[in-house]
C-alpha atoms as a PDB file:
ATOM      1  CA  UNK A   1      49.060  57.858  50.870  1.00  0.00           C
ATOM      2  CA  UNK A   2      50.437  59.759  53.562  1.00  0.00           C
ATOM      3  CA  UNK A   3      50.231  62.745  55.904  1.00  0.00           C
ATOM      4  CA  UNK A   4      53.767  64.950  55.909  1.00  0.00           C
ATOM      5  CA  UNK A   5      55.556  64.065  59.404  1.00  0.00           C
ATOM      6  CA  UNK A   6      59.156  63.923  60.570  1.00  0.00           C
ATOM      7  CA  UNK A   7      59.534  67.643  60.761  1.00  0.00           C
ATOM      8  CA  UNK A   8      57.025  68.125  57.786  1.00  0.00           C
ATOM      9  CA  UNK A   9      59.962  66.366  55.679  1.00  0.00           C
ATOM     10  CA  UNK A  10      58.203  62.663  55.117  1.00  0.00           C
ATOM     11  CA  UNK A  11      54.876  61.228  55.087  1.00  0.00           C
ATOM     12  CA  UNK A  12      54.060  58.947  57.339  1.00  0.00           C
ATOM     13  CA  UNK A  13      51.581  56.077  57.294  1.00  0.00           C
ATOM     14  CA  UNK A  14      50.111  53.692  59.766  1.00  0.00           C
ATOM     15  CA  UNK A  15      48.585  49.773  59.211  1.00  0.00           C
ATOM     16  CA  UNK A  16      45.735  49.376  61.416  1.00  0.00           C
ATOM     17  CA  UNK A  17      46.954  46.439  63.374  1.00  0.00           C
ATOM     18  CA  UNK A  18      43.443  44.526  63.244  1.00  0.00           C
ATOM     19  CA  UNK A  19      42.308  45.271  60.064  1.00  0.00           C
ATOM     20  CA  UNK A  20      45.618  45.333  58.582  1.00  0.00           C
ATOM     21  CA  UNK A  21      44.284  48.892  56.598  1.00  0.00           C
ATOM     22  CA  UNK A  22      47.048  51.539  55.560  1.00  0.00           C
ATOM     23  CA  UNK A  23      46.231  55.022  56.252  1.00  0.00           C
ATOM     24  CA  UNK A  24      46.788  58.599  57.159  1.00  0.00           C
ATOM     25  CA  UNK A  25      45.095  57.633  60.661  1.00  0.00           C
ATOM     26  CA  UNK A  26      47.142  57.270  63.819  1.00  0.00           C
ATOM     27  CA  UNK A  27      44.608  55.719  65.803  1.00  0.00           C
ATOM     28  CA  UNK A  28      42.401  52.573  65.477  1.00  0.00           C
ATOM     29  CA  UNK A  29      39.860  51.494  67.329  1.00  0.00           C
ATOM     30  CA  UNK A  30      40.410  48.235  69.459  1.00  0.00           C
ATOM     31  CA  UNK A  31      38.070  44.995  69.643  1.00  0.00           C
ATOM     32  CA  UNK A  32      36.888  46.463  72.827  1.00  0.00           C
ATOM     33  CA  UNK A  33      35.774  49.794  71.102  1.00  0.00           C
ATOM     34  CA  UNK A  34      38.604  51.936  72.300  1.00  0.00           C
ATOM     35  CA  UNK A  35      40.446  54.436  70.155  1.00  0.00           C
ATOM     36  CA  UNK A  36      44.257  53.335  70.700  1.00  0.00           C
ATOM     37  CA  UNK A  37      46.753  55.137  69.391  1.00  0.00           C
ATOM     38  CA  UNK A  38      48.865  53.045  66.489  1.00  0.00           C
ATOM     39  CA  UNK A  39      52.236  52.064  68.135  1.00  0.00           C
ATOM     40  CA  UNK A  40      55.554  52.700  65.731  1.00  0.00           C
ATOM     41  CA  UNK A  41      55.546  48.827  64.984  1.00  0.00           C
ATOM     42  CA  UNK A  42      52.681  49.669  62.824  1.00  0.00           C
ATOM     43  CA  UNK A  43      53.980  52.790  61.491  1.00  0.00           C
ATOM     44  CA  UNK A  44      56.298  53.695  58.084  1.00  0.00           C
ATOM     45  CA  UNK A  45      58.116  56.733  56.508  1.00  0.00           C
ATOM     46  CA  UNK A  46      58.570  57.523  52.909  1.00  0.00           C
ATOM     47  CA  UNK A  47      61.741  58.440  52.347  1.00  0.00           C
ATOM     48  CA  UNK A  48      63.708  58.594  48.715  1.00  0.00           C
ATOM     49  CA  UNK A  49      60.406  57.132  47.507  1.00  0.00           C
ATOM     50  CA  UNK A  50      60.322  54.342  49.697  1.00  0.00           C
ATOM     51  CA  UNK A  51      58.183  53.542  52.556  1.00  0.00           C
ATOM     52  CA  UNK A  52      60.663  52.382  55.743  1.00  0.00           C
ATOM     53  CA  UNK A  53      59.949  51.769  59.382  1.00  0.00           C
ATOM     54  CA  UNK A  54      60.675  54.615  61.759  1.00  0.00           C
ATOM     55  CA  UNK A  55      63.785  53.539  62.756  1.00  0.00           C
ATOM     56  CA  UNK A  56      65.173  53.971  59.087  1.00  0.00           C
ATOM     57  CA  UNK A  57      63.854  57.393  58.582  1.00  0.00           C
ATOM     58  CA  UNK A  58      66.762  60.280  58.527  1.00  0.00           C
ATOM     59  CA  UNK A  59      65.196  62.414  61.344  1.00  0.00           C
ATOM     60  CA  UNK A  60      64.614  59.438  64.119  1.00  0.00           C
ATOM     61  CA  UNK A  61      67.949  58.373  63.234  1.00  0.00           C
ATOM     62  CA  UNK A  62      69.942  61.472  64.178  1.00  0.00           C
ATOM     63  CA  UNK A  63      67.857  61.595  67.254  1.00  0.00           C
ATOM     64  CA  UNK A  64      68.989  57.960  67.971  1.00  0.00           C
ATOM     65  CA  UNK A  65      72.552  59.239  66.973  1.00  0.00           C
ATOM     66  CA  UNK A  66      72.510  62.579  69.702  1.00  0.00           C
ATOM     67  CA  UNK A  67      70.812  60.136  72.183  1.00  0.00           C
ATOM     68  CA  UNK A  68      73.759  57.488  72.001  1.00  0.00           C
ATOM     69  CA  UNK A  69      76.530  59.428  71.701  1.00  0.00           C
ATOM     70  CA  UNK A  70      76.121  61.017  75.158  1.00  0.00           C
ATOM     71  CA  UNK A  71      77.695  58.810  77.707  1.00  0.00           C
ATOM     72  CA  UNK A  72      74.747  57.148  79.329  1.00  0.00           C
ATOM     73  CA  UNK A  73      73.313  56.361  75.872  1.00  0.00           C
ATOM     74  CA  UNK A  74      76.481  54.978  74.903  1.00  0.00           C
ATOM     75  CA  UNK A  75      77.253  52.867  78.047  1.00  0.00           C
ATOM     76  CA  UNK A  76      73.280  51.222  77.284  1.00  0.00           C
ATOM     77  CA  UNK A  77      74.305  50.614  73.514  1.00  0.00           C
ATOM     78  CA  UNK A  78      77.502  48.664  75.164  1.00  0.00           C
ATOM     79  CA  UNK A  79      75.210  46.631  77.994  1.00  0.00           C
ATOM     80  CA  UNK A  80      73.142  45.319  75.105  1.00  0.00           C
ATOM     81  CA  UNK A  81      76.111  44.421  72.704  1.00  0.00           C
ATOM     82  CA  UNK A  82      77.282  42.681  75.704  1.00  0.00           C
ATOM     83  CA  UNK A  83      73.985  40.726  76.340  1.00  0.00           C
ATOM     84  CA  UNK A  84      73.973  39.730  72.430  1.00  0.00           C
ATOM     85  CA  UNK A  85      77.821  38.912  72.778  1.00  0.00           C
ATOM     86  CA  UNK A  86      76.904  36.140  75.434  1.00  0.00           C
ATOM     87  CA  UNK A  87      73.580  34.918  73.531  1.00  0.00           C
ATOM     88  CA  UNK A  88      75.809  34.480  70.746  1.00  0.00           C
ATOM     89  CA  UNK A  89      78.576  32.333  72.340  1.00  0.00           C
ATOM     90  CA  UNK A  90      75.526  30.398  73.919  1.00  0.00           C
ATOM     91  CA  UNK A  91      73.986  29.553  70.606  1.00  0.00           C
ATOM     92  CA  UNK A  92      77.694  28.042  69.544  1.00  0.00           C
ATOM     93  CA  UNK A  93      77.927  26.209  72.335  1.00  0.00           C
ATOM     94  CA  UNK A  94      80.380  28.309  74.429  1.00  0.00           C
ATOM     95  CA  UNK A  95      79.317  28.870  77.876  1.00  0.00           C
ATOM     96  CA  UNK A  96      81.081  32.119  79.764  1.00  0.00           C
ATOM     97  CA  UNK A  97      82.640  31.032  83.176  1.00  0.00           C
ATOM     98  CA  UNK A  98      80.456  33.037  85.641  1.00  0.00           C
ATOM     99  CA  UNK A  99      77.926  35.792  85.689  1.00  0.00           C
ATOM    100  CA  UNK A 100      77.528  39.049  83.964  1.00  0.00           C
ATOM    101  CA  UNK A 101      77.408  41.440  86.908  1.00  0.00           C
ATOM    102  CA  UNK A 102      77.021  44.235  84.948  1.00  0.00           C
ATOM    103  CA  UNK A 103      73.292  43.768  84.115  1.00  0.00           C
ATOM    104  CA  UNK A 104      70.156  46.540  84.986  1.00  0.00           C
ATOM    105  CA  UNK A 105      66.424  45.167  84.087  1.00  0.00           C
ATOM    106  CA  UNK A 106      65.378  48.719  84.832  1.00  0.00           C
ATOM    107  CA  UNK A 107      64.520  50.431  81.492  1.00  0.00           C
ATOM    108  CA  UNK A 108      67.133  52.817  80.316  1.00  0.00           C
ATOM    109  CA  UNK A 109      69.454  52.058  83.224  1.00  0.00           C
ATOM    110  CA  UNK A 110      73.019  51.157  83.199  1.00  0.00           C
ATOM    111  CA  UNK A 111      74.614  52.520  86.300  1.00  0.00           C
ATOM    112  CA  UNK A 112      76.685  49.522  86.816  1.00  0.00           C
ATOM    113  CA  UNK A 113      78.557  49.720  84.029  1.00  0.00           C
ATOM    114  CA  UNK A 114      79.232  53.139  84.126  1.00  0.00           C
ATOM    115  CA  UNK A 115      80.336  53.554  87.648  1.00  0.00           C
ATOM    116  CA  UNK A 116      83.116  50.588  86.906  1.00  0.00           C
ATOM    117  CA  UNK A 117      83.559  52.939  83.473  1.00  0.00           C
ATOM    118  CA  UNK A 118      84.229  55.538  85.605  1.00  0.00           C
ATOM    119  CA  UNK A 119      86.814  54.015  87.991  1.00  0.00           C
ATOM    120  CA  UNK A 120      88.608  53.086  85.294  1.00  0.00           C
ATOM    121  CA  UNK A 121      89.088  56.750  84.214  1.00  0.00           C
ATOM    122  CA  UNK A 122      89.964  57.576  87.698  1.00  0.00           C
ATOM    123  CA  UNK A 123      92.712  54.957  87.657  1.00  0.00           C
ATOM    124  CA  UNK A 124      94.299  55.400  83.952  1.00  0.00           C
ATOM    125  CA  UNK A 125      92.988  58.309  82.730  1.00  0.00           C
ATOM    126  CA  UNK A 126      89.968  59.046  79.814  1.00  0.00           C
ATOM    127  CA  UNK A 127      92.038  57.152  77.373  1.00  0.00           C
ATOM    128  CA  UNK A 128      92.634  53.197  76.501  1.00  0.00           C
ATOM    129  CA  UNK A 129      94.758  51.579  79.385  1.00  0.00           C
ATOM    130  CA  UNK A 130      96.386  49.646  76.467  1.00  0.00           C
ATOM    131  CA  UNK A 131      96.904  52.292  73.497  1.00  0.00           C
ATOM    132  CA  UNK A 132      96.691  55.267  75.311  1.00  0.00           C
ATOM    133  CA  UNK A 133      94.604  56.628  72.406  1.00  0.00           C
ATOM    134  CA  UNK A 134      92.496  59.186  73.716  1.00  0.00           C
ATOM    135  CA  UNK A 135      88.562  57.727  74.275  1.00  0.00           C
ATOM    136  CA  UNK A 136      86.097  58.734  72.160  1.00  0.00           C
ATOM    137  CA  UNK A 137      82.298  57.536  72.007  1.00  0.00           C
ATOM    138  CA  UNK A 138      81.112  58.003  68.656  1.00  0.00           C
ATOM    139  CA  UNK A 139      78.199  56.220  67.251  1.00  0.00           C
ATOM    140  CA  UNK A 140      77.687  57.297  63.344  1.00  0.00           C
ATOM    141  CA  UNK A 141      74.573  55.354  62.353  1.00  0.00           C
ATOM    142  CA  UNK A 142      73.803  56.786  59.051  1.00  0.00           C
ATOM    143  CA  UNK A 143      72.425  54.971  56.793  1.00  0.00           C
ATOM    144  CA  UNK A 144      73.491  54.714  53.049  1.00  0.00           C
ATOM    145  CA  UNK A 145      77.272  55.482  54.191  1.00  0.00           C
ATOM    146  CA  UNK A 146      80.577  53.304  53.746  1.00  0.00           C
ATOM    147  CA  UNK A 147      81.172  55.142  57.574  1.00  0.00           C
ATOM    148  CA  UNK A 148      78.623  53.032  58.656  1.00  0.00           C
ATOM    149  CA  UNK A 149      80.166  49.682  57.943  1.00  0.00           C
ATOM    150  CA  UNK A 150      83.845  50.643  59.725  1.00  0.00           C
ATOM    151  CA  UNK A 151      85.256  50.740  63.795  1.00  0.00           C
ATOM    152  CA  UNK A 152      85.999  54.241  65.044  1.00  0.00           C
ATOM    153  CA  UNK A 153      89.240  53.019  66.804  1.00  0.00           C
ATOM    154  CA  UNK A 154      89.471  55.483  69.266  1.00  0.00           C
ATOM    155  CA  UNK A 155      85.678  54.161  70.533  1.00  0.00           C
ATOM    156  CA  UNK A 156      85.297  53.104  73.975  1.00  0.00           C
ATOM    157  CA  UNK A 157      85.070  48.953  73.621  1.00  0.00           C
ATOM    158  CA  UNK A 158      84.168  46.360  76.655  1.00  0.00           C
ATOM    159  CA  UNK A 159      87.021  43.886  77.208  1.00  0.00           C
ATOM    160  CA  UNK A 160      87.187  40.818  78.663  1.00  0.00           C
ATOM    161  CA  UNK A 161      90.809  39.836  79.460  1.00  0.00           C
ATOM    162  CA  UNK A 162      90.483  36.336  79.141  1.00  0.00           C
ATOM    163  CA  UNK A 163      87.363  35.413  77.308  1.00  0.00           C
ATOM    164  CA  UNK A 164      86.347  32.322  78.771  1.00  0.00           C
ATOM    165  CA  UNK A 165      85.183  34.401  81.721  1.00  0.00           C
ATOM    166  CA  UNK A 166      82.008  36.757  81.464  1.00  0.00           C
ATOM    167  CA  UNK A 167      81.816  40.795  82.251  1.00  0.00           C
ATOM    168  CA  UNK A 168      82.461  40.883  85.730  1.00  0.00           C
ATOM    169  CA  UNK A 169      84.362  43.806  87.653  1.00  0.00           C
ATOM    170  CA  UNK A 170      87.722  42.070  87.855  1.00  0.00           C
ATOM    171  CA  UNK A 171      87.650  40.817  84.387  1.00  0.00           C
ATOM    172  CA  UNK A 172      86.271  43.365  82.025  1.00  0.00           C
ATOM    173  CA  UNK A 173      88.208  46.548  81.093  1.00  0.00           C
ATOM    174  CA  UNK A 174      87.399  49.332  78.768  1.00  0.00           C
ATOM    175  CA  UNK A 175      90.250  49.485  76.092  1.00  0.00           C
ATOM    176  CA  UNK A 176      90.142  51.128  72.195  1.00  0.00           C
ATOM    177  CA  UNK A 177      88.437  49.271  69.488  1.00  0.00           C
ATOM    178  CA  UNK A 178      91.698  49.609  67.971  1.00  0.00           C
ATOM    179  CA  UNK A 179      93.080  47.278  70.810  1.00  0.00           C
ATOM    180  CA  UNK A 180      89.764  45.160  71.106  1.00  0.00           C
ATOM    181  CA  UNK A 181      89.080  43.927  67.716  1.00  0.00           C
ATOM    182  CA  UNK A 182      92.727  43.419  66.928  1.00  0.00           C
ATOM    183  CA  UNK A 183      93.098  41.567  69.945  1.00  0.00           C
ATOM    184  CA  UNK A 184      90.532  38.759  69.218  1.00  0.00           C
ATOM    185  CA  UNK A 185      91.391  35.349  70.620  1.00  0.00           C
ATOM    186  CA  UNK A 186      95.051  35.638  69.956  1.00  0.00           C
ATOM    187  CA  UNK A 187      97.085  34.076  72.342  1.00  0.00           C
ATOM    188  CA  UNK A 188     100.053  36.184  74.421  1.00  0.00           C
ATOM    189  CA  UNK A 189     103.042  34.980  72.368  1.00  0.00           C
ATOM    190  CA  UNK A 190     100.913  36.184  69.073  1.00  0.00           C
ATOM    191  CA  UNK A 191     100.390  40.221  70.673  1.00  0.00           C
ATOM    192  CA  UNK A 192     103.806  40.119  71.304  1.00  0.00           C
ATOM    193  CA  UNK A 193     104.510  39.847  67.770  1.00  0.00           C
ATOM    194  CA  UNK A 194     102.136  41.849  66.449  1.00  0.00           C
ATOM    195  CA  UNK A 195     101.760  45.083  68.597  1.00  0.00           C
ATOM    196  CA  UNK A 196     103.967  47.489  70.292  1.00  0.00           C
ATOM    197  CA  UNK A 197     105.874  46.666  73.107  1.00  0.00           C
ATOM    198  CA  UNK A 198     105.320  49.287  75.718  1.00  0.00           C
ATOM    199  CA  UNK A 199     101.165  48.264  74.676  1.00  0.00           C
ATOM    200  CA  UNK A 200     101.533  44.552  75.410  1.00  0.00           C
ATOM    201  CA  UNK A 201     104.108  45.691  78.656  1.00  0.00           C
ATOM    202  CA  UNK A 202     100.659  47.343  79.732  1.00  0.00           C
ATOM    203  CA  UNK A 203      98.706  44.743  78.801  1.00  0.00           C
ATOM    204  CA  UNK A 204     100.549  42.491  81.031  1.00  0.00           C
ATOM    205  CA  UNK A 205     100.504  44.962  84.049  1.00  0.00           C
ATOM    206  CA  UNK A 206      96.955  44.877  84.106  1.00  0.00           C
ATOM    207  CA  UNK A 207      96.691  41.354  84.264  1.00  0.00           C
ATOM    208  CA  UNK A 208      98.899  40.908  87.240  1.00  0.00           C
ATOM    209  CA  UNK A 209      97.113  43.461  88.657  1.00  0.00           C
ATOM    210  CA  UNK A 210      93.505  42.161  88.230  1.00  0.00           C
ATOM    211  CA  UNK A 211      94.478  37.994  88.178  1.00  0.00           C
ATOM    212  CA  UNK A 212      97.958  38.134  90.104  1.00  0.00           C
ATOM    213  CA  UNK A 213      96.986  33.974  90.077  1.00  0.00           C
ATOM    214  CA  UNK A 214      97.420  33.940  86.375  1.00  0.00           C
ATOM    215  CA  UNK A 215     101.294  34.623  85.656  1.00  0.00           C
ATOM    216  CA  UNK A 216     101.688  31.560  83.377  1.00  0.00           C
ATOM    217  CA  UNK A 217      99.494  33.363  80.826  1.00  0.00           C
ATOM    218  CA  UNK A 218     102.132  36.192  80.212  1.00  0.00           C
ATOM    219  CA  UNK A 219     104.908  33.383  79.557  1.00  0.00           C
ATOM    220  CA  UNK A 220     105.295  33.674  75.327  1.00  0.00           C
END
């Protein structure tokens, strides 16, 4: 069951959200006698012989793909992580010192973030502050590929310099996944001995520069 859609390549079918009925149909008619049409929550692919929701299907995600790998649609992707990032250290029991001032409530919207994105650029160039790796924003989702499960390391990744303080302007910077992930928790005297020294040299430059308060935190 089935009607061809998704650029004629998959059939699509639709559960009639009060009857619970799977069909070709697209509409339903509500309790009030209104034909509504059936929203994508109802909705499925088939694709590879199996029936998936629309978010799984090949063709809505490379639109997903072209959509989030321009810079706005990247920047949103990162303002959500970064909402989920601070439910998650809530749900542990870690509370973030301050306020995330980086958040829009207006659909689609994240001018915030990219105007401090774009400062950042002005001040150290389109590359990681850290690194110097050039920045790339590169989301693969594909599904069904190894890619998939890896970090592009040249990716642009939100920072918070010292992590018991949330994204605000003075404490989040935009570094390399590379620099990011390998980062962590680890304490100065630990990136000392594990990256390069003209990195952590930076590293520490940008600290002074943003918290000139905090000097005892450089001290290995």
């Amino acid at each position: 069951m089935g009607r061809p859609m998704g650029s004629g390549k998959y059939p699509v079918r639709y559960t009639n959200p009060i009857t619970g009925v799977i069909s070709s149909e697209s509409q339903y008619v509500n309790e009030q006698g209104i034909k509504k049409q059936i929203s994508t929550k109802y909705q499925e692919y088939k694709v590879n012989g199996e029936w998936v929701k629309p978010h799984l299907a090949p063709h809505v995600r490379e639109t997903l793909r072209k959509n989030q790998n321009t810079k706005q649609g990247y920047m949103l992707t990162i303002l959500q992580k970064m909402g989920g990032r601070e439910k998650e250290l809530k749900k542990k029991g870690r509370y973030l010192q301050g306020e995330n001032e980086f958040i829009d409530n207006r659909w689609g919207r994240c001018d915030k973030l990219m105007e401090h994105f774009d400062k950042q650029v002005d001040r150290y160039g389109n590359k990681c502050p850290i690194t110097h790796i050039p920045f790339t924003m590169n989301i693969l989702y594909q599904r069904f590929d190894i890619n998939n499960q890896t970090k592009t390391f040249s990716n642009v990744s939100p920072d918070r310099i010292f992590n018991y303080i949330n994204y605000t302007e003075q404490n989040l910077i935009f570094t390399s996944q590379l620099w990011n992930f390998k980062k962590g928790e680890s304490s100065m005297y630990e990136l000392e001995l594990a990256f390069n020294p003209e990195w952590i040299e930076r590293y520490k430059a940008i600290i002074i520069e943003r918290f000139p308060d905090q000097k005892y935190v450089l001290q290995a």
